[in-house]
N, C-alpha and C. Protein backbone atom coordinates (compact mmCIF):
# COMPACT_ATOMS: atom_id res chain seq x y z
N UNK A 1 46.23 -2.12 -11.96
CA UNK A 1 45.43 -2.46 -13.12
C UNK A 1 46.16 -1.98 -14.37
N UNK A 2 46.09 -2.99 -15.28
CA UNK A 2 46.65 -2.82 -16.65
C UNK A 2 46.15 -1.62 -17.75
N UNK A 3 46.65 -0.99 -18.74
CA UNK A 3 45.99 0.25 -19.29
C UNK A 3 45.69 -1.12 -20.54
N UNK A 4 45.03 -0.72 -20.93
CA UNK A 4 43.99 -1.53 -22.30
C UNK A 4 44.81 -0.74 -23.69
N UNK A 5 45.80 -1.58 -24.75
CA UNK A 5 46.76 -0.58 -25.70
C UNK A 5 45.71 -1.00 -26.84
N UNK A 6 45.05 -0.21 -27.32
CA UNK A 6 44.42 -0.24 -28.76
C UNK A 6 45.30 -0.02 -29.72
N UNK A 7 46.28 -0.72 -30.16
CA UNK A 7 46.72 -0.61 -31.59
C UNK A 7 46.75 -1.26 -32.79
N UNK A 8 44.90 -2.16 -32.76
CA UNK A 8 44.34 -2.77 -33.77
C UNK A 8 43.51 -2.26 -34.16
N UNK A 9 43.18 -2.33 -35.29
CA UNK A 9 41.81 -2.09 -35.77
C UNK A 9 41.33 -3.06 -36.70
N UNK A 10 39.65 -3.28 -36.85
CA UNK A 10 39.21 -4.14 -37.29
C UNK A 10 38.48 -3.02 -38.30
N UNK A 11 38.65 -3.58 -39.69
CA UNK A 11 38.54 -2.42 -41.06
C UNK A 11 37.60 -3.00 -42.15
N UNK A 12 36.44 -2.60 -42.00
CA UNK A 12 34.74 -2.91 -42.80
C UNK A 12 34.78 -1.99 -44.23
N UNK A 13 34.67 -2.80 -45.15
CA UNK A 13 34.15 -1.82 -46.16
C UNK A 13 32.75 -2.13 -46.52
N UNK A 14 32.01 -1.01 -47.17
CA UNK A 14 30.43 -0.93 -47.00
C UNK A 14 30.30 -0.48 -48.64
N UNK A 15 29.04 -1.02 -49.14
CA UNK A 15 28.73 -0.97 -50.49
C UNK A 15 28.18 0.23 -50.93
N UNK A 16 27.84 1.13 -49.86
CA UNK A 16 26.94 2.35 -50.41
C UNK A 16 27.10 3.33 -48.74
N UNK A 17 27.09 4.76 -49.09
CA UNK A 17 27.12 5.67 -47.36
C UNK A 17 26.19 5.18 -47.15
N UNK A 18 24.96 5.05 -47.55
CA UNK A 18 24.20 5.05 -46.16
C UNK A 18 24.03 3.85 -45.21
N UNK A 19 24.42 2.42 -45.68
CA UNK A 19 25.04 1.26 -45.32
C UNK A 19 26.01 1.72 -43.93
N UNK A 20 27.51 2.44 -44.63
CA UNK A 20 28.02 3.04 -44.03
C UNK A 20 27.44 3.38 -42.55
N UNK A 21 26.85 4.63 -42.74
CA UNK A 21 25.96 5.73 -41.60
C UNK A 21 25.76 4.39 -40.86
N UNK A 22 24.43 4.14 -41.34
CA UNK A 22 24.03 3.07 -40.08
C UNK A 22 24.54 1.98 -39.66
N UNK A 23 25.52 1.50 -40.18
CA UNK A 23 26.83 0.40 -39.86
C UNK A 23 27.13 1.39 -38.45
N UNK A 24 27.69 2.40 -38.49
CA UNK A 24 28.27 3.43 -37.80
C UNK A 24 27.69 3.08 -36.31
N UNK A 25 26.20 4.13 -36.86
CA UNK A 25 25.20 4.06 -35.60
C UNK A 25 24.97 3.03 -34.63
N UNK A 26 24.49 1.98 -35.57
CA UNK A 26 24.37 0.59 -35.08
C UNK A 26 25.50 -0.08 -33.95
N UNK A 27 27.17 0.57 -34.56
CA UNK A 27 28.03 -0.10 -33.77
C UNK A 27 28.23 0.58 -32.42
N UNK A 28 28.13 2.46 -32.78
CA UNK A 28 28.38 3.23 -31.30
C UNK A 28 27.04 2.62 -30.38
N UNK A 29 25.84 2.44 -30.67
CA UNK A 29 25.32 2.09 -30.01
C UNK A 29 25.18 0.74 -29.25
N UNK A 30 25.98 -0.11 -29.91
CA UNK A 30 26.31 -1.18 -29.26
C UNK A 30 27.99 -1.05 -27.98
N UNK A 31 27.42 0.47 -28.32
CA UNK A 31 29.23 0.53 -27.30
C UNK A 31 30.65 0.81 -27.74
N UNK A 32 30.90 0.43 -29.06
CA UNK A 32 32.06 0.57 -29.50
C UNK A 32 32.50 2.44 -29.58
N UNK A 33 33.46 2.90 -29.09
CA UNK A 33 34.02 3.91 -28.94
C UNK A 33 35.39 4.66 -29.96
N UNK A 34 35.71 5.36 -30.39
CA UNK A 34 37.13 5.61 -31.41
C UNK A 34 36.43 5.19 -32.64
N UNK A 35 35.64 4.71 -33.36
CA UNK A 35 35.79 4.46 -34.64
C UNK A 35 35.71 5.43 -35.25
N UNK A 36 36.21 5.35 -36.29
CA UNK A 36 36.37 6.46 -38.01
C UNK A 36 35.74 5.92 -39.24
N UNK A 37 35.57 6.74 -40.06
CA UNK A 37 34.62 6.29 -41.31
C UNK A 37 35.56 6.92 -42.05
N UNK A 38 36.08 6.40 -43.21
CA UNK A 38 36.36 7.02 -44.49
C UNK A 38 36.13 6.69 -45.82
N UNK A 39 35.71 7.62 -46.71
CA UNK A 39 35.08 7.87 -47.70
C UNK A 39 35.69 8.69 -48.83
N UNK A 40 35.41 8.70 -50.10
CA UNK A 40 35.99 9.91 -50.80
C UNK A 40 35.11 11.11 -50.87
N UNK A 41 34.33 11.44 -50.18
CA UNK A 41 33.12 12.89 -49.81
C UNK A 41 32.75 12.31 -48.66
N UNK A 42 32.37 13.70 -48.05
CA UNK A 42 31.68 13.95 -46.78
C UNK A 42 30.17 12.93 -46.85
N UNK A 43 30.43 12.27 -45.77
CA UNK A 43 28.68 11.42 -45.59
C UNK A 43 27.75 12.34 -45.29
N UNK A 44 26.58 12.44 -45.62
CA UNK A 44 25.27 13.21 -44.86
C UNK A 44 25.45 12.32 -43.67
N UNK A 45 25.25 12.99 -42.02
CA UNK A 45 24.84 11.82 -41.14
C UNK A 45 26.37 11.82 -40.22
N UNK A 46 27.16 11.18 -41.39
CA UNK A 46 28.67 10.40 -40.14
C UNK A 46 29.20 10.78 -39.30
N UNK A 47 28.73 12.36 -39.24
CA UNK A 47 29.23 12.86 -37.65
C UNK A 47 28.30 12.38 -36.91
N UNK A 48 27.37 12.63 -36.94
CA UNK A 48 26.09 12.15 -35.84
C UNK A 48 25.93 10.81 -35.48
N UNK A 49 26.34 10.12 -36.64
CA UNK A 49 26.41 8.44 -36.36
C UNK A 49 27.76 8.37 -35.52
N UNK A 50 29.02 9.03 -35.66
CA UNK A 50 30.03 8.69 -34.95
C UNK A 50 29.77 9.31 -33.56
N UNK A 51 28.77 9.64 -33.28
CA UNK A 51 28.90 10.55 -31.88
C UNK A 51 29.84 11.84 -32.08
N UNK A 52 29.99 12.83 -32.80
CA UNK A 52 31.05 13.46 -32.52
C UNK A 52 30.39 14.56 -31.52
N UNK A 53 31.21 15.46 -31.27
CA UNK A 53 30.44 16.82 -30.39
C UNK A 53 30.55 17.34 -31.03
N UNK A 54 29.86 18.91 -31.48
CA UNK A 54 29.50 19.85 -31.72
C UNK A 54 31.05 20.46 -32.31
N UNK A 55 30.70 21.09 -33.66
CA UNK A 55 32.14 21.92 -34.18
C UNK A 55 32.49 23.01 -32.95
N UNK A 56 33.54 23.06 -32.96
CA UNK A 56 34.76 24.10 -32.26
C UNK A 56 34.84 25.32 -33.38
N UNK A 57 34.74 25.32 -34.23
CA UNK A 57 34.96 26.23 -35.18
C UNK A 57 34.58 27.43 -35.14
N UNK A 58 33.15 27.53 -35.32
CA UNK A 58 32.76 28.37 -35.05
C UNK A 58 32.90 29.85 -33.77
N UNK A 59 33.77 29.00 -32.84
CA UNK A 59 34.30 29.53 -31.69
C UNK A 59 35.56 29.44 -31.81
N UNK A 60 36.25 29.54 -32.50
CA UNK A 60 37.57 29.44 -33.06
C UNK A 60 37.55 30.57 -34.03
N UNK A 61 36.65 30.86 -34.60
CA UNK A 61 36.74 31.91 -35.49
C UNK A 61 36.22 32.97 -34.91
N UNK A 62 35.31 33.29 -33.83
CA UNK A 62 35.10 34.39 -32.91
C UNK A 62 35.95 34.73 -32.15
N UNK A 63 37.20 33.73 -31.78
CA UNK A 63 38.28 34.31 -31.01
C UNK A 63 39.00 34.94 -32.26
N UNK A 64 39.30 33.82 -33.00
CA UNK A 64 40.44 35.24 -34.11
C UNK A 64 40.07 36.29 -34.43
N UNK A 65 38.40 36.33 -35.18
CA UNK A 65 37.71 38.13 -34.96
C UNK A 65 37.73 38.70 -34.10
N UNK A 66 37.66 38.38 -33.05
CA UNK A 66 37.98 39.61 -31.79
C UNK A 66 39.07 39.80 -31.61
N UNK A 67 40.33 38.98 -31.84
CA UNK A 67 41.95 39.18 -31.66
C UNK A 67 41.90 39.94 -32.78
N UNK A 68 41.63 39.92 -33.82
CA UNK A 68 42.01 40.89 -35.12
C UNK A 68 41.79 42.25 -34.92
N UNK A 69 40.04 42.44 -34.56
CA UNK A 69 39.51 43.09 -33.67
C UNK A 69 40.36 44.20 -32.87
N UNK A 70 40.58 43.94 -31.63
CA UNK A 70 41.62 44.39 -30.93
C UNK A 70 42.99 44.48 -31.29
N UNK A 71 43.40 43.97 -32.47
CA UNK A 71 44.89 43.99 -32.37
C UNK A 71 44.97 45.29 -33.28
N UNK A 72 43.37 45.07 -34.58
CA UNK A 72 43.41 46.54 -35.58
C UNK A 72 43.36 47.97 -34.62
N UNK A 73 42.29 47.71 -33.35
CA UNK A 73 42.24 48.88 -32.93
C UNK A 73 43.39 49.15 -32.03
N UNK A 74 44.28 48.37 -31.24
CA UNK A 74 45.17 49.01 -30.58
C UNK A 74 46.32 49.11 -31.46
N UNK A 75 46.11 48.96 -32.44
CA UNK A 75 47.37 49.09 -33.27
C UNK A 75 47.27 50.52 -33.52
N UNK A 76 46.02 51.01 -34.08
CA UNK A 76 45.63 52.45 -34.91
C UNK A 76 45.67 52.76 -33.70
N UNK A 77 45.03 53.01 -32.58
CA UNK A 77 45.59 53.94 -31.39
C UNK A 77 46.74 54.69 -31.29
N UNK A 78 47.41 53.32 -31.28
CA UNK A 78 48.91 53.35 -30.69
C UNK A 78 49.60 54.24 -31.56
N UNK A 79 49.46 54.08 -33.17
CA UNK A 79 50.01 54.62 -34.37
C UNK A 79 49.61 56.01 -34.73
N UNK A 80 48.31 56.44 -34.34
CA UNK A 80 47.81 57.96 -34.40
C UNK A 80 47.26 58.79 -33.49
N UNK A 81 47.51 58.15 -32.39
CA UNK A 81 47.60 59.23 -31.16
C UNK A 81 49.03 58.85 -29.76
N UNK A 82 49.92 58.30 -30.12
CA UNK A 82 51.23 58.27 -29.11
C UNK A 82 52.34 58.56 -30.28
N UNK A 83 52.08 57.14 -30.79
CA UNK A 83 53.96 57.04 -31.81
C UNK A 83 54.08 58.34 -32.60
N UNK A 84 52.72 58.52 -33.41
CA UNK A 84 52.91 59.63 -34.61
C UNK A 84 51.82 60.04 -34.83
N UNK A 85 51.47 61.16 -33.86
CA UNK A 85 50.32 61.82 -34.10
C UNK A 85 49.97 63.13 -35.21
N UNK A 86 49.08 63.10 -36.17
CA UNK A 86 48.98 64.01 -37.13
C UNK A 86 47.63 64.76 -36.94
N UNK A 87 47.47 65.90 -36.75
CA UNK A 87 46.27 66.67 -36.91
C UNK A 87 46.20 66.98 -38.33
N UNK A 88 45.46 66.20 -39.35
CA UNK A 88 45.30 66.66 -40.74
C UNK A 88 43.62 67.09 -41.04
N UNK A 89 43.63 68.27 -41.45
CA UNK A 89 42.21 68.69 -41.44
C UNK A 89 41.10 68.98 -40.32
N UNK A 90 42.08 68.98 -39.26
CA UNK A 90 40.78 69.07 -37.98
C UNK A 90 40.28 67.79 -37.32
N UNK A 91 41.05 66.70 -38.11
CA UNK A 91 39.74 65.61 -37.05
C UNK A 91 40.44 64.83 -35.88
N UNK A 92 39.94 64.36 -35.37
CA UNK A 92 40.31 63.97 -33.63
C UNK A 92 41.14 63.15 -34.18
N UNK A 93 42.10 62.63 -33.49
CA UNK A 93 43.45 61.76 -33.11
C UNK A 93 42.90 60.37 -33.11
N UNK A 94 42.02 60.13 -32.31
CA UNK A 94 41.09 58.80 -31.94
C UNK A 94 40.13 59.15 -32.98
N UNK A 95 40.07 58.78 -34.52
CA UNK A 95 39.03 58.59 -34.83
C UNK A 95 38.85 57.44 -35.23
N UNK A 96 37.45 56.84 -35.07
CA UNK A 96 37.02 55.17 -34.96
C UNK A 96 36.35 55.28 -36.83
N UNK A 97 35.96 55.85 -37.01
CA UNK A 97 34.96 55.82 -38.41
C UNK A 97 36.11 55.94 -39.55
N UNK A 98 37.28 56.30 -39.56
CA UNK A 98 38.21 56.04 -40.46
C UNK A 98 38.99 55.22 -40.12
N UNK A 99 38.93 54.46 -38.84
CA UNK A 99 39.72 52.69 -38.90
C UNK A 99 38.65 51.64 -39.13
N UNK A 100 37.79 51.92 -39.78
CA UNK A 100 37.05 50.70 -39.99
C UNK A 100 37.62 49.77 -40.73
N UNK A 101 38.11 50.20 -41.63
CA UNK A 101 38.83 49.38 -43.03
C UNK A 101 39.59 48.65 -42.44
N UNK A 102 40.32 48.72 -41.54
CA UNK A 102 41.42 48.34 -41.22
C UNK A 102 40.83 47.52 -40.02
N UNK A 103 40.17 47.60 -39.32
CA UNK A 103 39.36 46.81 -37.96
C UNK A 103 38.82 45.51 -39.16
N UNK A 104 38.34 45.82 -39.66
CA UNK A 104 37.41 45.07 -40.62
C UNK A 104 38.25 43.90 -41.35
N UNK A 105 39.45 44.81 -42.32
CA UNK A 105 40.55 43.50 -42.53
C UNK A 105 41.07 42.85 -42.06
N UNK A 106 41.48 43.14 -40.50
CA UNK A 106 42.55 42.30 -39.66
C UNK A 106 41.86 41.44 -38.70
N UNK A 107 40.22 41.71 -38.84
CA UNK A 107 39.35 40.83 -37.68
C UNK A 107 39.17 40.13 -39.34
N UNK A 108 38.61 39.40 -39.80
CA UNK A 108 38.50 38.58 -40.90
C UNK A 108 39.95 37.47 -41.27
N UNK A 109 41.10 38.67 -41.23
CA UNK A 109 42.66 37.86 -41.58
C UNK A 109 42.60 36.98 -40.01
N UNK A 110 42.64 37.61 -39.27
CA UNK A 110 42.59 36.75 -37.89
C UNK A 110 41.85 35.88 -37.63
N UNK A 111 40.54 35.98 -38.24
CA UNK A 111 39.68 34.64 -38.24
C UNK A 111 39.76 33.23 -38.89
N UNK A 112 40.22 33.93 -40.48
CA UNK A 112 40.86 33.04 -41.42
C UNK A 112 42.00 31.93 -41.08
N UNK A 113 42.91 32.66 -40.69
CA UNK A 113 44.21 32.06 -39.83
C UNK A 113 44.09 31.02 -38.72
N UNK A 114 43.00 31.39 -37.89
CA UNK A 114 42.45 31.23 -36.68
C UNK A 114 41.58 29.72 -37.10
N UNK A 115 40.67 29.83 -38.49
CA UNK A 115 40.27 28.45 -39.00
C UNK A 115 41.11 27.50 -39.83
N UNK A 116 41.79 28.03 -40.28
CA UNK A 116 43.17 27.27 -40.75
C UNK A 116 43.59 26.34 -39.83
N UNK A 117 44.84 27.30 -39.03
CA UNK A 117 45.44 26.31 -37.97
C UNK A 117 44.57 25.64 -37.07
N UNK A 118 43.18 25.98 -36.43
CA UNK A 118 42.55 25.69 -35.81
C UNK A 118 41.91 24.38 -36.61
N UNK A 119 41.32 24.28 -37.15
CA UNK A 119 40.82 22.67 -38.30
C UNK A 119 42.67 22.02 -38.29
N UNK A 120 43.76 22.18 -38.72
CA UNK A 120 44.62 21.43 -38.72
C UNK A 120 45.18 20.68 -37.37
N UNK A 121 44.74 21.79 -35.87
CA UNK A 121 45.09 21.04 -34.64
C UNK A 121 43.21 20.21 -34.30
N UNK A 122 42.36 20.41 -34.75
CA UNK A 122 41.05 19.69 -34.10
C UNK A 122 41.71 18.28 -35.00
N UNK A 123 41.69 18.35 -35.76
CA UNK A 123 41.81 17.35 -36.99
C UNK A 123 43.12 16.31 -37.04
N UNK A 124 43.90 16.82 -36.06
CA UNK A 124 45.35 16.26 -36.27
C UNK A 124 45.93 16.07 -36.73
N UNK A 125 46.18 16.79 -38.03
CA UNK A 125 46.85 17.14 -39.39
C UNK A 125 48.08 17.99 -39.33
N UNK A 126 49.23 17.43 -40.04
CA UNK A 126 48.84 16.74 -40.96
C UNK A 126 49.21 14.78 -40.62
N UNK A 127 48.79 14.03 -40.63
CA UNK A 127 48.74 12.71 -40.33
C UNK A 127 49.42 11.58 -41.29
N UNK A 128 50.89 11.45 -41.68
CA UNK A 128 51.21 10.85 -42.33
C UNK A 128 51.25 9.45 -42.85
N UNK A 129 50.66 8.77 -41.13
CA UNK A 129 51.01 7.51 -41.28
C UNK A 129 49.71 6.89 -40.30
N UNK A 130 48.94 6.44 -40.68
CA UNK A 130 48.18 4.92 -39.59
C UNK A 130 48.27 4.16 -40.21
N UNK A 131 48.03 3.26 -39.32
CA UNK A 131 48.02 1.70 -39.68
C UNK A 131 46.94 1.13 -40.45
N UNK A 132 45.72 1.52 -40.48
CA UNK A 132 44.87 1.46 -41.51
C UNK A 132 45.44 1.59 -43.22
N UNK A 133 46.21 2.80 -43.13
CA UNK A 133 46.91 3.15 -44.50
C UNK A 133 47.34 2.13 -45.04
N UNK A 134 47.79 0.56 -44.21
CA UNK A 134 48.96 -0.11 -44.96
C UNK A 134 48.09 -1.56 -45.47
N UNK A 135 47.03 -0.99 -45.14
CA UNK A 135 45.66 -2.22 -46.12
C UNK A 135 45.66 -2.06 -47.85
N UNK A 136 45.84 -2.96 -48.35
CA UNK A 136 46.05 -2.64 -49.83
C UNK A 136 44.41 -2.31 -50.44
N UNK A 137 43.27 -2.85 -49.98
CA UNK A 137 41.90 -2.77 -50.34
C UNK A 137 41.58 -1.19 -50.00
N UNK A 138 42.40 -0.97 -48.98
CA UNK A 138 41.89 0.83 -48.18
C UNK A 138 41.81 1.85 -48.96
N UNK A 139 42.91 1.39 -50.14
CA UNK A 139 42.75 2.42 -51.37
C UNK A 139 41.59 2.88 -51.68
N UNK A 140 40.80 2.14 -51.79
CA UNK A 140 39.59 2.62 -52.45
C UNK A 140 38.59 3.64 -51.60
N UNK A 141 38.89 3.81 -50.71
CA UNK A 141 38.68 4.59 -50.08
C UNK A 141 38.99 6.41 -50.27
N UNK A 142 39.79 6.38 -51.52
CA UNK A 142 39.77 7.71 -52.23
C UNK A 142 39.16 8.21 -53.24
N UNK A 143 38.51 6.49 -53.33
CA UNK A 143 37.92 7.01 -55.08
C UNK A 143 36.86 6.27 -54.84
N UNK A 144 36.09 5.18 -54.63
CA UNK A 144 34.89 4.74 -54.51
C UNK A 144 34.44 3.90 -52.78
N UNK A 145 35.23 3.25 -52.41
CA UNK A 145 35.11 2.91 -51.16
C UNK A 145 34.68 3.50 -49.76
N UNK A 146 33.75 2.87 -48.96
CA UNK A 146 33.21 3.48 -48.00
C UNK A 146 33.55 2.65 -46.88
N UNK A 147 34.41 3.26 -45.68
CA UNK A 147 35.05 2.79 -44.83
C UNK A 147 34.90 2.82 -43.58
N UNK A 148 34.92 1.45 -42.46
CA UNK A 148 34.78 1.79 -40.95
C UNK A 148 35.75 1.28 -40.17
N UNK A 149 36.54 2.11 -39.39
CA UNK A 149 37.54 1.22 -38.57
C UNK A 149 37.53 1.11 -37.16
N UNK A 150 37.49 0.23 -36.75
CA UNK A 150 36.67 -0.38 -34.89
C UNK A 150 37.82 -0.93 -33.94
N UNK A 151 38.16 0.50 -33.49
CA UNK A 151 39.67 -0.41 -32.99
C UNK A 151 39.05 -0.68 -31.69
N UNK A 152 40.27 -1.96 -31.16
CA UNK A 152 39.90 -3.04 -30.59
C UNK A 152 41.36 -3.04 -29.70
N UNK A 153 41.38 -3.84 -28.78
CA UNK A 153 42.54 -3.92 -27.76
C UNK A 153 43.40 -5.21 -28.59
N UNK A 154 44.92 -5.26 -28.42
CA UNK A 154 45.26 -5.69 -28.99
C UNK A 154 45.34 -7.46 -28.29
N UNK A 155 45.34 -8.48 -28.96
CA UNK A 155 45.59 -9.64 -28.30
C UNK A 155 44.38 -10.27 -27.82
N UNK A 156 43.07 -9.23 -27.47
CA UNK A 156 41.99 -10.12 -27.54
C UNK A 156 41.40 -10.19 -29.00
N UNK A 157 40.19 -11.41 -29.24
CA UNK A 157 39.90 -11.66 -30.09
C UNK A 157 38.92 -11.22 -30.85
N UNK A 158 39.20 -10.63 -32.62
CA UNK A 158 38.36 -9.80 -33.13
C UNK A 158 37.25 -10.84 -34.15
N UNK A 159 37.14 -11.54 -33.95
CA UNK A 159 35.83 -12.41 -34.27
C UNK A 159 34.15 -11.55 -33.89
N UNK A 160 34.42 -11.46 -32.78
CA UNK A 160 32.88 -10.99 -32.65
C UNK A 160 33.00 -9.80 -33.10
N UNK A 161 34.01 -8.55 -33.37
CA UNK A 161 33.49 -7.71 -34.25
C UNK A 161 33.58 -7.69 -35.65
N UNK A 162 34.53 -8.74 -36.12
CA UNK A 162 33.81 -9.21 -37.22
C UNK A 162 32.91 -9.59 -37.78
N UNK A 163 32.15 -10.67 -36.90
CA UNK A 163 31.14 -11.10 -37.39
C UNK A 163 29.95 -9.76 -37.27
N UNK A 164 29.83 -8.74 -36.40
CA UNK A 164 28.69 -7.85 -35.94
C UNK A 164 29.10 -6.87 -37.26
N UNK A 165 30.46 -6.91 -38.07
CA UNK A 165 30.12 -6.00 -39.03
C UNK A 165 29.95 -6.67 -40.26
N UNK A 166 29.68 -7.98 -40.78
CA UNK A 166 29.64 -8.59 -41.47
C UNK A 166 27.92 -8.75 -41.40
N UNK A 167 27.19 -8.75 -40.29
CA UNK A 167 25.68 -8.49 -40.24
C UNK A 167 25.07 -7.33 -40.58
N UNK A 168 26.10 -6.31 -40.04
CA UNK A 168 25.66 -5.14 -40.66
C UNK A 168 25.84 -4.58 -42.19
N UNK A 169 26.39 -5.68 -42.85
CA UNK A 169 26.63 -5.43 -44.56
C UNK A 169 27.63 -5.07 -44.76
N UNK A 170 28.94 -5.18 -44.07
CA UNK A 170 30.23 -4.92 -44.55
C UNK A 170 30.42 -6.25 -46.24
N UNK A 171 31.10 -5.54 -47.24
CA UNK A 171 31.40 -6.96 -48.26
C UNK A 171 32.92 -7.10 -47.73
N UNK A 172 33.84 -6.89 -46.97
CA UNK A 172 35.09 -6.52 -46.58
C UNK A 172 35.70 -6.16 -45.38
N UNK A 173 36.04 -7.41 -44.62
CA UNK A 173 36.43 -7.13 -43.33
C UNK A 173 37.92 -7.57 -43.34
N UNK A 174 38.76 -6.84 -42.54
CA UNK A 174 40.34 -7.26 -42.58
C UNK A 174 40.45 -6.50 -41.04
N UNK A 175 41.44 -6.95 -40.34
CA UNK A 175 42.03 -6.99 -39.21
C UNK A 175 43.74 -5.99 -39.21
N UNK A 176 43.39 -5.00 -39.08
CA UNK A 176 45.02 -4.05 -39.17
C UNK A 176 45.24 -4.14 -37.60
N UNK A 177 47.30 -4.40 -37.63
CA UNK A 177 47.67 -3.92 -36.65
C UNK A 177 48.75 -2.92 -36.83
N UNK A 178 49.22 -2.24 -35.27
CA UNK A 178 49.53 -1.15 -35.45
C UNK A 178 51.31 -1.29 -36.03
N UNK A 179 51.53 -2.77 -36.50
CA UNK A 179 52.94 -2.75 -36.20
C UNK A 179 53.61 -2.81 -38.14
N UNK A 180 54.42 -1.98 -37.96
CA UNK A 180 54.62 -2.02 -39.39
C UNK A 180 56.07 -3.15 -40.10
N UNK A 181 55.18 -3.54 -41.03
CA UNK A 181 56.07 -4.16 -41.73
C UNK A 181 57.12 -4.28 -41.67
């Protein structure tokens, strides 16, 4: 059996988000799978209309706080009771209540870092080039345009999802493929 190569997409522009949103909804629920929305701001809704799952983030940033976490405290261990231990004033070797500062900065820097790179690999960034990009109308999609793209297998025929986004209020349907100029 043959693998199915999606490197078309069929590309809706919509007069207003919330058009958009339920353009969206309307299509995952008819089955369509992979589509993207783009916009110049975040939609209320377009994750939920795209089906997405649940942010990673949040668990992405509890691993870097606990790596920071652990890396502040075995660091201060390591640094004031083996490498270079100082008895100044009487107080224990292991003391926890004067590495806070330092537990505290490096679980936060580690989290930070941790949502950084972590949003740039969920996200697949940085993304220089799709085939969507090479639509001259797509522009508008940075500054007023509201966008849906429905990719499709290549070589069969994109009529019927044209026409199903042209019901749903697209003013702008065009057909991208993946092959460049």
């Amino acid at each position: 059996m043959e693998a199915t190569v999606l490197d078309s997409w069929v590309l809706a522009e919509f007069e207003t988000p919330d058009v958009l949103v339920d353009a969206t909804r309307q299509m995952r629920e008819k089955g369509f799978q992979g589509m993207d929305t783009y916009s110049p701001y975040p939609l209320h809704g377009g994750s939920e209309a795209l089906g997405l799952p649940p942010s990673k983030v949040p668990f992405i940033a509890l691993c870097g706080g606990l790596t920071g976490l652990t890396t502040a405290l075995a660091m201060q261990t390591w640094m004031n009771t083996y490498d270079y231990p100082l008895n100044i004033g009487g107080r224990p070797l292991l003391s926890l209540p004067a590495w806070v500062p330092i537990t505290f900065e490096l679980s936060v820097l580690f989290a930070a870092f941790g949502i950084f790179f972590g949003l740039l690999g969920l996200s697949r960034l940085p993304q220089p080039y799709h085939p969507v990009f090479e639509s001259d109308a797509f522009r508008t999609a940075s500054t007023h345009g509201f966008w849906l793209s429905v990719p499709h297998a290549t070589g069969q025929d994109a009529a019927a999802v044209i026409d199903q986004l042209k019901a749903l209020g697209a003013t702008q349907v065009t057909v991208v493929t993946g092959e460049k100029e």
